[in-house]
Protein backbone atom coordinates (compact mmCIF):
# COMPACT_ATOMS: atom_id res chain seq x y z
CA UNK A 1 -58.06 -92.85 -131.02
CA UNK A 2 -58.31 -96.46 -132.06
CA UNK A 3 -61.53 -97.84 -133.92
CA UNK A 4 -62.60 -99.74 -130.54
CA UNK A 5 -63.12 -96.11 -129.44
CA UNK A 6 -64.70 -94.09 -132.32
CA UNK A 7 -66.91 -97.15 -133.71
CA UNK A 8 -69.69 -96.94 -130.59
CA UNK A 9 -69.96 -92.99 -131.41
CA UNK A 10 -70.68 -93.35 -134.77
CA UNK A 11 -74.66 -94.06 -136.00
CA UNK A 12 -75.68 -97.26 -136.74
CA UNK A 13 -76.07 -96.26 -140.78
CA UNK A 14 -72.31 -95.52 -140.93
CA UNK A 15 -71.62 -98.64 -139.13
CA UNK A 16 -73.48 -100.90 -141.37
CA UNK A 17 -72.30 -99.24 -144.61
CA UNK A 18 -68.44 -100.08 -142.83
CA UNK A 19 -69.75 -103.20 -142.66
CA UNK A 20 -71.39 -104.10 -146.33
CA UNK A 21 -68.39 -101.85 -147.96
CA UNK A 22 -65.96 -103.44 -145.69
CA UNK A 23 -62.39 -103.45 -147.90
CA UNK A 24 -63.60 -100.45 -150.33
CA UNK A 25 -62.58 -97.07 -149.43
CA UNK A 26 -64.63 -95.43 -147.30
CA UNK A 27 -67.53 -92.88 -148.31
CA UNK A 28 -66.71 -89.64 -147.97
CA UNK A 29 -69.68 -89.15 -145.44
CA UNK A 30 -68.97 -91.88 -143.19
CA UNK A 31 -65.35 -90.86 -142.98
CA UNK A 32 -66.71 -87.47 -141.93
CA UNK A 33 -69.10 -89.49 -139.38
CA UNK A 34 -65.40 -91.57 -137.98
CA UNK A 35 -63.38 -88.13 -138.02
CA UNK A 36 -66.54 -86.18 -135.57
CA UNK A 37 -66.53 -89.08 -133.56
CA UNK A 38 -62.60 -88.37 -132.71
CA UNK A 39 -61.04 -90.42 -135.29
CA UNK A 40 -58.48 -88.67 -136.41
CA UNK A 41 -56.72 -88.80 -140.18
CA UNK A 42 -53.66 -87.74 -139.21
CA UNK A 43 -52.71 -90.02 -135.90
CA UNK A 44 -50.70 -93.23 -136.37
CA UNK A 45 -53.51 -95.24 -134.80
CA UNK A 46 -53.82 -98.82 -136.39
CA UNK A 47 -56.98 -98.71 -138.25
CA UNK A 48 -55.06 -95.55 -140.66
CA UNK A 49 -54.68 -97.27 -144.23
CA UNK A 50 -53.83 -95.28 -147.51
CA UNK A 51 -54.97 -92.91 -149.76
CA UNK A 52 -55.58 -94.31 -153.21
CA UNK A 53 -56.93 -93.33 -156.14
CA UNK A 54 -60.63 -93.71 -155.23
CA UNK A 55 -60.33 -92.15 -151.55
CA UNK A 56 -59.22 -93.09 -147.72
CA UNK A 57 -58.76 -96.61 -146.82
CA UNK A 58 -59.09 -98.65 -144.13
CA UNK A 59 -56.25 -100.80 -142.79
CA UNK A 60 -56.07 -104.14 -142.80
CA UNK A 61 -56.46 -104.66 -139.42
CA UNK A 62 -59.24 -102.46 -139.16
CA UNK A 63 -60.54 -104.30 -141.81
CA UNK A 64 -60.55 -107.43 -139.98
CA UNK A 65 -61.64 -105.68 -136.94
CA UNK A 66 -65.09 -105.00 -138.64
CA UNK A 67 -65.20 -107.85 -140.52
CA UNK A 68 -64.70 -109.82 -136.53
CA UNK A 69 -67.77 -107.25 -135.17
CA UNK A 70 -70.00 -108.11 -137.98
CA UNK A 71 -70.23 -111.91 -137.00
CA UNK A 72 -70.60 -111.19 -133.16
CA UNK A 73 -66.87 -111.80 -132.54
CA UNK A 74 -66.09 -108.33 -131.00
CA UNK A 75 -68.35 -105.81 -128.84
C-alpha cells in the first residue's frame, strides 16, 4: 500500500507530527498509526526508507510527498 493510500486513514495528530518531523524518523506511535492503517513494513512500496540508528525512516520520496501535501500541492 502506497502512502497516497494509508495517509487519509491515519488521524489528523499523526499526520501533522509527519508533517512538523518530516525527514526524522518516525515516532514509534505514529508508525504504529501508518502500519493499522495498512501500511505495511515489510512491502517494497516507495515510501519504505531505512532503519537507522534512531528508528524507521521515511523515504525520500515519501518525504517529498508530505513535504508537497503540507503546502496544498497534493490531496
Amino acid at each position: 500500500m502506497e502512502i497516497i493510500e494509508w495517509w487519509p486513514k491515519i488521524d489528523p495528530t499523526a499526520k501533522e507530527w509527519l508533517v512538523t518531523h518530516n525527514g526524522e524518523a518516525v515516532a514509534p506511535d505514529v508508525l504504529t498509526k501508518i502500519v493499522a492503517a495498512g501500511g505495511s513494513l515489510t512491502s517494497d512500496a516507495r515510501w519504505i526508507g531505512e532503519e537507522g540508528p534512531d528508528g524507521f525512516y521515511l523515504s525520500d520520496e515519501a518525504i517529498d510527498w508530505i513535504e508537497a501535501t503540507a503546502n496544498g500541492e497534493k490531496a
